[in-house]
Protein backbone atom coordinates (compact mmCIF):
# COMPACT_ATOMS: atom_id res chain seq x y z
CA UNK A 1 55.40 120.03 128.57
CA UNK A 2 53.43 118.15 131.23
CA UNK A 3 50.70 116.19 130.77
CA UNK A 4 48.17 115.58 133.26
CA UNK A 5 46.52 112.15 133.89
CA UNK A 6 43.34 111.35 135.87
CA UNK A 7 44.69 109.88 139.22
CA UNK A 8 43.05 106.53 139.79
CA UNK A 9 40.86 106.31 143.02
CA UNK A 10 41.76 109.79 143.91
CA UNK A 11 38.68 110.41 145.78
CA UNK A 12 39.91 107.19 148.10
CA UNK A 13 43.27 109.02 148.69
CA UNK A 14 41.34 112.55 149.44
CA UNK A 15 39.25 110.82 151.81
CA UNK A 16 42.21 109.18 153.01
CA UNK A 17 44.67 112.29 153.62
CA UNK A 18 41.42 113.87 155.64
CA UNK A 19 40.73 111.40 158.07
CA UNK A 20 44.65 112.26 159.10
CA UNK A 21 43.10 115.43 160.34
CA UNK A 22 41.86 115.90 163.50
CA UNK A 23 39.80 118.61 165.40
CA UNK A 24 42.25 119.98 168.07
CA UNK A 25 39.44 119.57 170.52
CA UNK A 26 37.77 116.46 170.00
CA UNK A 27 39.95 112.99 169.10
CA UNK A 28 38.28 111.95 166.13
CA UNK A 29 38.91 112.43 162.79
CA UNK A 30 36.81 115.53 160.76
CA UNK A 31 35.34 112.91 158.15
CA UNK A 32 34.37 110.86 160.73
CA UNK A 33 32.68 114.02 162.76
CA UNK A 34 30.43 114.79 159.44
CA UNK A 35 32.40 118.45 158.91
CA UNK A 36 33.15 117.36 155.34
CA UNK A 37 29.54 118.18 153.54
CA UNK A 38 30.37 117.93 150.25
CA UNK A 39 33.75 116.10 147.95
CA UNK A 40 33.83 116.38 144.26
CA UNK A 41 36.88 115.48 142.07
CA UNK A 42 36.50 117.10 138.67
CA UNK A 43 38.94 116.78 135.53
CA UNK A 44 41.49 116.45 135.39
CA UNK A 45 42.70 115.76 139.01
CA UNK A 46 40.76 119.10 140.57
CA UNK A 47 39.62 118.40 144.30
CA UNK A 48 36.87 120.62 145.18
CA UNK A 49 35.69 120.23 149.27
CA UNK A 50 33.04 121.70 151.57
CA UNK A 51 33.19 121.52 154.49
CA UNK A 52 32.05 123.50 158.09
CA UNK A 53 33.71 123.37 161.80
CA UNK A 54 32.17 122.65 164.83
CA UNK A 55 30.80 125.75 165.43
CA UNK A 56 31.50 129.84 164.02
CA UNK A 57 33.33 130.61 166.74
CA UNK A 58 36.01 127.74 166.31
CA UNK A 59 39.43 128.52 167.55
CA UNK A 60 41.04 126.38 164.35
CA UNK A 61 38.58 128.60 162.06
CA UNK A 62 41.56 129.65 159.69
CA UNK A 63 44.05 126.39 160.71
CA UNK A 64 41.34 123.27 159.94
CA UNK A 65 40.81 124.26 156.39
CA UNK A 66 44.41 125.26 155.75
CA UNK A 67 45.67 122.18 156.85
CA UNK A 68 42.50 119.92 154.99
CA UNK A 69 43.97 121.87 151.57
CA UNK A 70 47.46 121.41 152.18
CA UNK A 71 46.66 117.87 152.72
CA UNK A 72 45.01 116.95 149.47
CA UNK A 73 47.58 119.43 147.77
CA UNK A 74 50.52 116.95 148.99
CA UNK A 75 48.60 113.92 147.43
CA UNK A 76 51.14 113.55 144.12
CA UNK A 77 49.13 114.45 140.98
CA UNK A 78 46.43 116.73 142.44
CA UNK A 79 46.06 119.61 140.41
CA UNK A 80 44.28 122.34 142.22
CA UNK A 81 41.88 121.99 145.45
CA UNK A 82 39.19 124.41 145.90
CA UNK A 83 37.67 124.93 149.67
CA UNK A 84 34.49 125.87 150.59
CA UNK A 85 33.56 127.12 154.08
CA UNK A 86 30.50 127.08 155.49
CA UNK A 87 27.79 127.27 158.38
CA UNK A 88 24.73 126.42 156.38
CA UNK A 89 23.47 123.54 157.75
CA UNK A 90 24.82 124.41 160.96
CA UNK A 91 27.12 121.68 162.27
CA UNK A 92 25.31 118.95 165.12
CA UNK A 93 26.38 115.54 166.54
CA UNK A 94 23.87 113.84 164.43
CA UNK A 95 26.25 114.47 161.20
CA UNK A 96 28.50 112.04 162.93
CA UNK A 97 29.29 108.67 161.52
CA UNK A 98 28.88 105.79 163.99
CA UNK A 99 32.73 105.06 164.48
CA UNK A 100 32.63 108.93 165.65
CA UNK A 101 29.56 108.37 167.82
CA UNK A 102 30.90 105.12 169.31
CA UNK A 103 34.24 106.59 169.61
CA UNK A 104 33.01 109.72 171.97
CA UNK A 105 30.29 107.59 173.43
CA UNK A 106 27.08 108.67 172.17
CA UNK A 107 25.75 105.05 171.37
């Protein structure tokens, strides 16, 4: 019988494992871009993400949040991770972080 135990700083190593994931068309990072809206960790180790793409018609539609799942899955401890998808706000360069701005040069 297993016994799960809370996983210290595991929002840290979510938010780690998804800045290692990169929109194929732009070179920054998708926390950086602002496409991760929402990141809640509820007991005991459940990972539960929302998050949109650049826009509807994105060619990574299906790949982005696959991969964003599969990521947090791998993260040793992580019991389930629940993904949310979706267009509501709609996604603009002003949910960018700075480094993202700075990075595509917007500042």
């Amino acid at each position: 019988m297993s016994h799960l135990t809370e996983i210290p700083d595991l929002r840290e190593k979510v938010i780690e494992a998804i800045k290692t994931i990169y929109d194929p068309e732009i070179p920054v990072d998708i926390w950086e871009l602002g496409l991760i809206y929402d990141l809640k960790i509820f007991p005991i180790n459940n990972v539960y993400v929302q998050m949109t793409l650049t826009s509807p018609n994105c060619p990574s539609a299906e790949m982005l949040p696959q991969e964003v799942k599969d990521k947090i899955k791998a993260i040793e401890g992580v019991n389930d991770v629940e993904l949310e998808l979706t267009f509501d706000p709609p996604y603009t360069t002003d949910m960018m972080s700075e480094v993202a701005k700075l990075e595509l040069g917007f500042l």
